[in-house]
N, C-alpha and C. Protein backbone atom coordinates (compact mmCIF):
# COMPACT_ATOMS: atom_id res chain seq x y z
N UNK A 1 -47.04 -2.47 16.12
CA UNK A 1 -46.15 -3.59 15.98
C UNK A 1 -46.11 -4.02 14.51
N UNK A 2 -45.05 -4.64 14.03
CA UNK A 2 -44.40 -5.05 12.56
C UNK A 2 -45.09 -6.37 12.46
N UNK A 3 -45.89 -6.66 11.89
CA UNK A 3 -46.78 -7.90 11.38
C UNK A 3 -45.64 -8.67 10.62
N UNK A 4 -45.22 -8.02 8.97
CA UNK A 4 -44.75 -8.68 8.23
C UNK A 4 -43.34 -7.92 7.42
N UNK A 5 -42.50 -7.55 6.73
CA UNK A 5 -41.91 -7.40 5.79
C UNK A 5 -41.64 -8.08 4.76
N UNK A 6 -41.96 -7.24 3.62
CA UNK A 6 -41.82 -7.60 2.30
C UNK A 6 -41.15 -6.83 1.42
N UNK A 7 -39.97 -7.40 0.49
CA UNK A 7 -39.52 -6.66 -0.72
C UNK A 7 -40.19 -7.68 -2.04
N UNK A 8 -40.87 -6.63 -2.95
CA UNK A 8 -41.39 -7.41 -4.14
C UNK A 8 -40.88 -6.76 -5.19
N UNK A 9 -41.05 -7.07 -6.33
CA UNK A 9 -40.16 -6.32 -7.24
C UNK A 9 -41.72 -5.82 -8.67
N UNK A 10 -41.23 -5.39 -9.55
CA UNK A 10 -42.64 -4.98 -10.09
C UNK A 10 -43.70 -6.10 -10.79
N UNK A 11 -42.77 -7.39 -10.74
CA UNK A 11 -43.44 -8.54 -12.13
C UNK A 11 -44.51 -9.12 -10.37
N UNK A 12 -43.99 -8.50 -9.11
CA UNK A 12 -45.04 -9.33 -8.03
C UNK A 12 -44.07 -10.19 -7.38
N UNK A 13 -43.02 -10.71 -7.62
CA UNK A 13 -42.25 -11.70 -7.07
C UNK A 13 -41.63 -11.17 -6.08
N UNK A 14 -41.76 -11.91 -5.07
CA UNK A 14 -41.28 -11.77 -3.28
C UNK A 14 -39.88 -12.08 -2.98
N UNK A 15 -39.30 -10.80 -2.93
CA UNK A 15 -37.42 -11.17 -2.87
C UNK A 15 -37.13 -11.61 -1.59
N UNK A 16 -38.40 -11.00 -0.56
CA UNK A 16 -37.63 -11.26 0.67
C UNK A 16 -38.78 -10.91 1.17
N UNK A 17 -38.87 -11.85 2.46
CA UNK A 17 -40.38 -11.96 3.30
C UNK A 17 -39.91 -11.77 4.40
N UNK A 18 -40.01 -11.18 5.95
CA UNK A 18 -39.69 -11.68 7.14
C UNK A 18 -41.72 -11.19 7.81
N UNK A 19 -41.60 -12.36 8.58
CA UNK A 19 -42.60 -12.95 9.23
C UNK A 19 -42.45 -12.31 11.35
N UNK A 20 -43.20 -11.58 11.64
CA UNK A 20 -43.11 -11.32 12.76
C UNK A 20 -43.98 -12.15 13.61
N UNK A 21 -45.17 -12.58 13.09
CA UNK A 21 -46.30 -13.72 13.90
C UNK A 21 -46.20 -14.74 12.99
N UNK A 22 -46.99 -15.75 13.96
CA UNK A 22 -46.73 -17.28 13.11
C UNK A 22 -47.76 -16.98 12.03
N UNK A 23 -47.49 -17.10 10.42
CA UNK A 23 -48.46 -17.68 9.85
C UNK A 23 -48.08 -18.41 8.91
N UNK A 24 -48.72 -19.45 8.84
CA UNK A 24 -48.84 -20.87 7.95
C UNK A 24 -48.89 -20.70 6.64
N UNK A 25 -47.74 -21.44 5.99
CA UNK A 25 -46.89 -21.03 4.42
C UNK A 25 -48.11 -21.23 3.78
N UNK A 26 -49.29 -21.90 3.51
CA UNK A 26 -50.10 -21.73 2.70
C UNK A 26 -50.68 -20.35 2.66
N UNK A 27 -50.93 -19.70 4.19
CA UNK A 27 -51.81 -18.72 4.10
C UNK A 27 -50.69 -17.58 3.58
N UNK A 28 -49.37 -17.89 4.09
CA UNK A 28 -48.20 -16.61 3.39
C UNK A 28 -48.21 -16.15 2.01
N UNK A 29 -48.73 -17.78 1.55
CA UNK A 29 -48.72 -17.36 0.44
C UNK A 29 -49.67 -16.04 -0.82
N UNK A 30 -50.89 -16.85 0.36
CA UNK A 30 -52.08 -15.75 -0.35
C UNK A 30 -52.30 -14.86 0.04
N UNK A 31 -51.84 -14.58 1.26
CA UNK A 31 -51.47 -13.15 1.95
C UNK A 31 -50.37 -12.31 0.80
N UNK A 32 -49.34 -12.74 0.57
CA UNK A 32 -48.87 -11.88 -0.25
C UNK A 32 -49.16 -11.77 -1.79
N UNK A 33 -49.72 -12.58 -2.09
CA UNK A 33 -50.65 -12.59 -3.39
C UNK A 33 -51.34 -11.78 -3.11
N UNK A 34 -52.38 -11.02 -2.05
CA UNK A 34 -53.49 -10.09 -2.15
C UNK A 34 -52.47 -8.85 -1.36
N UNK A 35 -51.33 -9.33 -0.87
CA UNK A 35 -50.90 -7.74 -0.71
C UNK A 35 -50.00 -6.66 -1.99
N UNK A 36 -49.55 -7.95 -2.65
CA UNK A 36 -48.89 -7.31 -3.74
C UNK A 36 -50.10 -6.94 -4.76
N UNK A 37 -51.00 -7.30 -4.67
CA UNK A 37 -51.81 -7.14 -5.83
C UNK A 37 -52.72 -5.84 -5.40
N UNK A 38 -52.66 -5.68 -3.74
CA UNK A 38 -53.03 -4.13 -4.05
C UNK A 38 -51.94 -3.40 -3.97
N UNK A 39 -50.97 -3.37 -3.36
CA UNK A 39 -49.62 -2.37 -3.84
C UNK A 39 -49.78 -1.94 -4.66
N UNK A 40 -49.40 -2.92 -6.15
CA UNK A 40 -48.88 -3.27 -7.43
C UNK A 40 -50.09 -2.58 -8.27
N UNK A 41 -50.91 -2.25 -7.97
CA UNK A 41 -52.31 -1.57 -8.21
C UNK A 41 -52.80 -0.70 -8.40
N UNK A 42 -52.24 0.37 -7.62
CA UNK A 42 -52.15 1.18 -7.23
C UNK A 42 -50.87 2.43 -7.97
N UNK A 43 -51.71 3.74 -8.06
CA UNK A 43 -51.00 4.86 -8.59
C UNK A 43 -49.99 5.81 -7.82
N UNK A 44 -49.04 6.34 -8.50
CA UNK A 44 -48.08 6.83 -7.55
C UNK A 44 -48.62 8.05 -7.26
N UNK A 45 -49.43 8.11 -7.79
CA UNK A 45 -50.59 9.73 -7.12
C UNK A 45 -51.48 9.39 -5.53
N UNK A 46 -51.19 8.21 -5.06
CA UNK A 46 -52.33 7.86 -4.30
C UNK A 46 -51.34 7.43 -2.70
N UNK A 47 -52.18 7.04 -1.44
CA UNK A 47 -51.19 7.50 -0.77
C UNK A 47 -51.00 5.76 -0.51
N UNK A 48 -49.65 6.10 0.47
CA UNK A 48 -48.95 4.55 0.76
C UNK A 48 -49.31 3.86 1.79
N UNK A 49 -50.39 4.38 2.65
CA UNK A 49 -51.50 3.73 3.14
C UNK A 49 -52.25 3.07 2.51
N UNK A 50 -52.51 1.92 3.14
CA UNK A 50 -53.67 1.08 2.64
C UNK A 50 -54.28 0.26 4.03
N UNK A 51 -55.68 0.63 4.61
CA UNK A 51 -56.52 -0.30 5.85
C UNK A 51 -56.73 -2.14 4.59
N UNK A 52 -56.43 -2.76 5.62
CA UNK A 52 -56.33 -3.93 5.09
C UNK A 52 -56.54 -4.98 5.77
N UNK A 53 -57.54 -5.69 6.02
CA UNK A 53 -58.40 -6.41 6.97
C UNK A 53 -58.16 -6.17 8.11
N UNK A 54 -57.15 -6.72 8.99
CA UNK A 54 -57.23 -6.29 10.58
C UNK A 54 -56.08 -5.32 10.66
N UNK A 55 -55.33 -5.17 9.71
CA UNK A 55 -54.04 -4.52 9.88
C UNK A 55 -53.73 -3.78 8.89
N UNK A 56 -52.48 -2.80 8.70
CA UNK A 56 -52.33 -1.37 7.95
C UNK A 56 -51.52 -1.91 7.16
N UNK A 57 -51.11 -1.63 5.89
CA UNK A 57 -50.06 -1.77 4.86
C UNK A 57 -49.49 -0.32 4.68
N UNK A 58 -47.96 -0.50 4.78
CA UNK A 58 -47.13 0.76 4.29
C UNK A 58 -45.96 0.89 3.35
N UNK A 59 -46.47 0.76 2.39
CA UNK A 59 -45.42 0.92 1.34
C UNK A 59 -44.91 1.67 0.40
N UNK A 60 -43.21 1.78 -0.11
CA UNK A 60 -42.57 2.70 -0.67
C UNK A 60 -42.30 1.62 -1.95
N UNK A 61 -42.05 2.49 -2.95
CA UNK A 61 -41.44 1.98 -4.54
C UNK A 61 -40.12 3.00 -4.81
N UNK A 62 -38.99 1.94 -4.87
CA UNK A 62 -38.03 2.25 -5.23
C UNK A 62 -37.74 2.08 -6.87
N UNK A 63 -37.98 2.57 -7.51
CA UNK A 63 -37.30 2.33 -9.04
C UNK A 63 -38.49 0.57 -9.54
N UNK A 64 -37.71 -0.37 -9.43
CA UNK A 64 -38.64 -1.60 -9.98
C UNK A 64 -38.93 -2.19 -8.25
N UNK A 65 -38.77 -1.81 -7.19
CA UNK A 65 -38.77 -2.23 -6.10
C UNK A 65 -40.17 -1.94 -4.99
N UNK A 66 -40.56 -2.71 -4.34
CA UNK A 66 -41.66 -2.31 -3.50
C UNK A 66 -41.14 -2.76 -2.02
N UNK A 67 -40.87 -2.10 -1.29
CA UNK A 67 -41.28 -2.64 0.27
C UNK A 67 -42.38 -2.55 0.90
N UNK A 68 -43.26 -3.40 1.37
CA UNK A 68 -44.30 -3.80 1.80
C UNK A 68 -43.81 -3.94 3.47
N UNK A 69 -44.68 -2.93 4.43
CA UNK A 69 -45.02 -3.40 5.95
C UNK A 69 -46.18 -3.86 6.37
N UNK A 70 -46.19 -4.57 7.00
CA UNK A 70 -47.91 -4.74 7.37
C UNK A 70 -47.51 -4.18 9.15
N UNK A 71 -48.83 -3.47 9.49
CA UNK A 71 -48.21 -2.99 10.76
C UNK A 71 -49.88 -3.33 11.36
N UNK A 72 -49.60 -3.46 12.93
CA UNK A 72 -51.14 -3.38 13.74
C UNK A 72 -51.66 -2.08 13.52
N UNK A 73 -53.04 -1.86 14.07
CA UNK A 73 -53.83 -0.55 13.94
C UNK A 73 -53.49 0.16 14.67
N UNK A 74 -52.59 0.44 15.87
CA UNK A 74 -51.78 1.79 16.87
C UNK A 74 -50.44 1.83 15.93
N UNK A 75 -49.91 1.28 15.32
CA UNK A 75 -48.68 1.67 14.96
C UNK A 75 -48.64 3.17 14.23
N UNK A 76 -47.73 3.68 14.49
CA UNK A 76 -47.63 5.23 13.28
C UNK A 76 -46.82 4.94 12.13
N UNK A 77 -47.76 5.44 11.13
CA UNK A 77 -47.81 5.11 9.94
C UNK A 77 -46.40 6.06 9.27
N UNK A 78 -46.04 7.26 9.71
CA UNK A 78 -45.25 7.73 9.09
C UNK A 78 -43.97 7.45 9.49
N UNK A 79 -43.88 6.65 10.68
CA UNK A 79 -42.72 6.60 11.56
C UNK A 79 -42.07 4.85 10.36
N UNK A 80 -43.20 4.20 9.77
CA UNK A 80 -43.10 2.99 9.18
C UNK A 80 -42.36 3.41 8.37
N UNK A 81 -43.23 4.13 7.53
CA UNK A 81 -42.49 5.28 6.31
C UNK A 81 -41.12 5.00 6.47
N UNK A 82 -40.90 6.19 7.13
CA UNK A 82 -39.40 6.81 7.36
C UNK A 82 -38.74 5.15 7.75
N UNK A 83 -39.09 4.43 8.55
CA UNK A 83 -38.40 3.61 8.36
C UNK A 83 -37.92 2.60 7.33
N UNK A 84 -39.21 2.51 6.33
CA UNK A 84 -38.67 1.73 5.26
C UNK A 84 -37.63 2.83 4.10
N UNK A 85 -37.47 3.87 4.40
CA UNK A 85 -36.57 4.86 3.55
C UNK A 85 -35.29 4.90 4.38
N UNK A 86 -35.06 4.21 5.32
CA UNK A 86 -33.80 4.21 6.42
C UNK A 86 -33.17 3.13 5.86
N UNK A 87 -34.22 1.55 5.98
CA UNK A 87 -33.98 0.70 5.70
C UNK A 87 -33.01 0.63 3.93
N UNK A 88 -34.27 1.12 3.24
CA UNK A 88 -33.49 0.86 1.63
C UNK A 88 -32.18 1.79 1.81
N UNK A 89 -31.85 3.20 2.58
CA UNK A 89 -30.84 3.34 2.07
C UNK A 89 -29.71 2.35 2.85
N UNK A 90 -29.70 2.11 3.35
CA UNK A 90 -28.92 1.27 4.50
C UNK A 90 -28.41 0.10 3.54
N UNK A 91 -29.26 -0.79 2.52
CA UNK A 91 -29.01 -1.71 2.14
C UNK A 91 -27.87 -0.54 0.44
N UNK A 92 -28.78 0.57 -0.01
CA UNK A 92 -27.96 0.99 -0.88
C UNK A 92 -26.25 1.00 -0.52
N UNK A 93 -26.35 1.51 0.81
CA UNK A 93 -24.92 1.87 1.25
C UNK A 93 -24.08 0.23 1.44
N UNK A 94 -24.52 -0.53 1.82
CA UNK A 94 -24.19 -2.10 1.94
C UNK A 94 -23.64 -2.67 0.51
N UNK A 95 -24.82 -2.92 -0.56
CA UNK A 95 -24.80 -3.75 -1.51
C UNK A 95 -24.10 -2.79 -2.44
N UNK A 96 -23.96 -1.05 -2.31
CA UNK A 96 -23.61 -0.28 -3.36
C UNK A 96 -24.62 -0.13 -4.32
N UNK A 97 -25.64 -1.01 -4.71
CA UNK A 97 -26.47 -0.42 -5.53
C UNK A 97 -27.59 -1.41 -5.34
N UNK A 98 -29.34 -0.72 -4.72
CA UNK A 98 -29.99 -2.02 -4.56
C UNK A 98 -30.64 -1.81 -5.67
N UNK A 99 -31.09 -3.30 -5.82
CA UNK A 99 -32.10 -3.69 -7.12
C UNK A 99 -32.77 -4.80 -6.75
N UNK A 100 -33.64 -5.46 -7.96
CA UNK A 100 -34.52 -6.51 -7.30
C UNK A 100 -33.87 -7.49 -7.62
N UNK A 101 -32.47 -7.27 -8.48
CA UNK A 101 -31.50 -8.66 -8.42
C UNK A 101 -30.31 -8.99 -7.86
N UNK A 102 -30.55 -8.11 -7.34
CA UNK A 102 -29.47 -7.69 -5.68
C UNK A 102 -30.08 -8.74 -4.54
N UNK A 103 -31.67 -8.41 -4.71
CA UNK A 103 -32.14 -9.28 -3.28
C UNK A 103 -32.51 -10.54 -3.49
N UNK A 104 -32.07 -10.69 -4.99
CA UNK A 104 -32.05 -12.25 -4.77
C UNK A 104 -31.30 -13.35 -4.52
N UNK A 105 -30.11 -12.27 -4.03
CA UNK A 105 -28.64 -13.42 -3.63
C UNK A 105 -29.24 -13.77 -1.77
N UNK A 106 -30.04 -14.87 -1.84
CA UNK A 106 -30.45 -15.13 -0.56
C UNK A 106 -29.20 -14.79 0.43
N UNK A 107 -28.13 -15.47 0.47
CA UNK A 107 -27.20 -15.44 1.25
C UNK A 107 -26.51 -14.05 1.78
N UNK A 108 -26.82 -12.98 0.57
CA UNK A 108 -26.63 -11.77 1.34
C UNK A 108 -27.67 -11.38 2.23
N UNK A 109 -28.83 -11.27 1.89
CA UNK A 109 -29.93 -10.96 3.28
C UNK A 109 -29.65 -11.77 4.12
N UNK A 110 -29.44 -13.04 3.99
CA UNK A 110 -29.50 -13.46 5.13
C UNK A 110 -28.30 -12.90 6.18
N UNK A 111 -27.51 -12.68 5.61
CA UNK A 111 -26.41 -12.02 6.32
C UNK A 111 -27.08 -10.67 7.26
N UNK A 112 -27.88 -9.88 6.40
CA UNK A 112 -28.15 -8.23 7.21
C UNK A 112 -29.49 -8.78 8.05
N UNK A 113 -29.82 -9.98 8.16
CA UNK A 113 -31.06 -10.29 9.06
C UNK A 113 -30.24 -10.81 10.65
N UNK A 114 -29.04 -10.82 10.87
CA UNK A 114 -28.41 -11.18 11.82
C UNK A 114 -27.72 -9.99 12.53
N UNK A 115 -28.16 -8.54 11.37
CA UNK A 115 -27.00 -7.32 11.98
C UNK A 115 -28.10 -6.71 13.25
């Protein structure tokens, strides 16, 4: 199951969060403070797995772009994968060209969070 989604961009800043369980904006916050900071950390030689307290992190880097999943411990990890490479192109084909200042026109995500 999908814990969290995240797009961050390389300076760490959170373009876009969606929340699958309740958690409380203080703790969101430092939750993604310690998830971007191991992403962001990390070499493109190394893999896009990461075990991460109770739950898995799976993430891809697009150009200055990171998508961040947090998934439970049965989820399949490559199936996340492939999905966050479905996802970005989906938004390429949408916006025509994504970037990390693409996802900051709130009002367009909010639009593809209703498709």
């Amino acid at each position: 199951m999908i814990k969290f989604f995240l797009m961050v961009n390389k300076q760490g800043q959170t373009r876009l969060s969606r929340y699958y369980e309740h958690v409380e904006i203080n703790k969101r916050t430092m939750l993604e403070a310690e998830v971007i900071k191991n992403c962001l950390s990390r070499s493109k030689d190394q893999c896009s797995f990461i075990e991460y307290k109770d739950f898995k992190l799976v993430y891809r880097q697009y150009a200055a772009l990171f998508v961040v999943v947090g998934i439970n411990e049965t989820e399949n990890e490559m199936a996340v994968y492939e999905l966050i490479h479905n996802f970005v192109e989906v938004l390429d084909k949408y916006f025509s060209r994504v970037v990390s200042e693409t996802l900051n026109l709130r009002r367009n995500i909010s639009s593809l969070s209703k498709i």
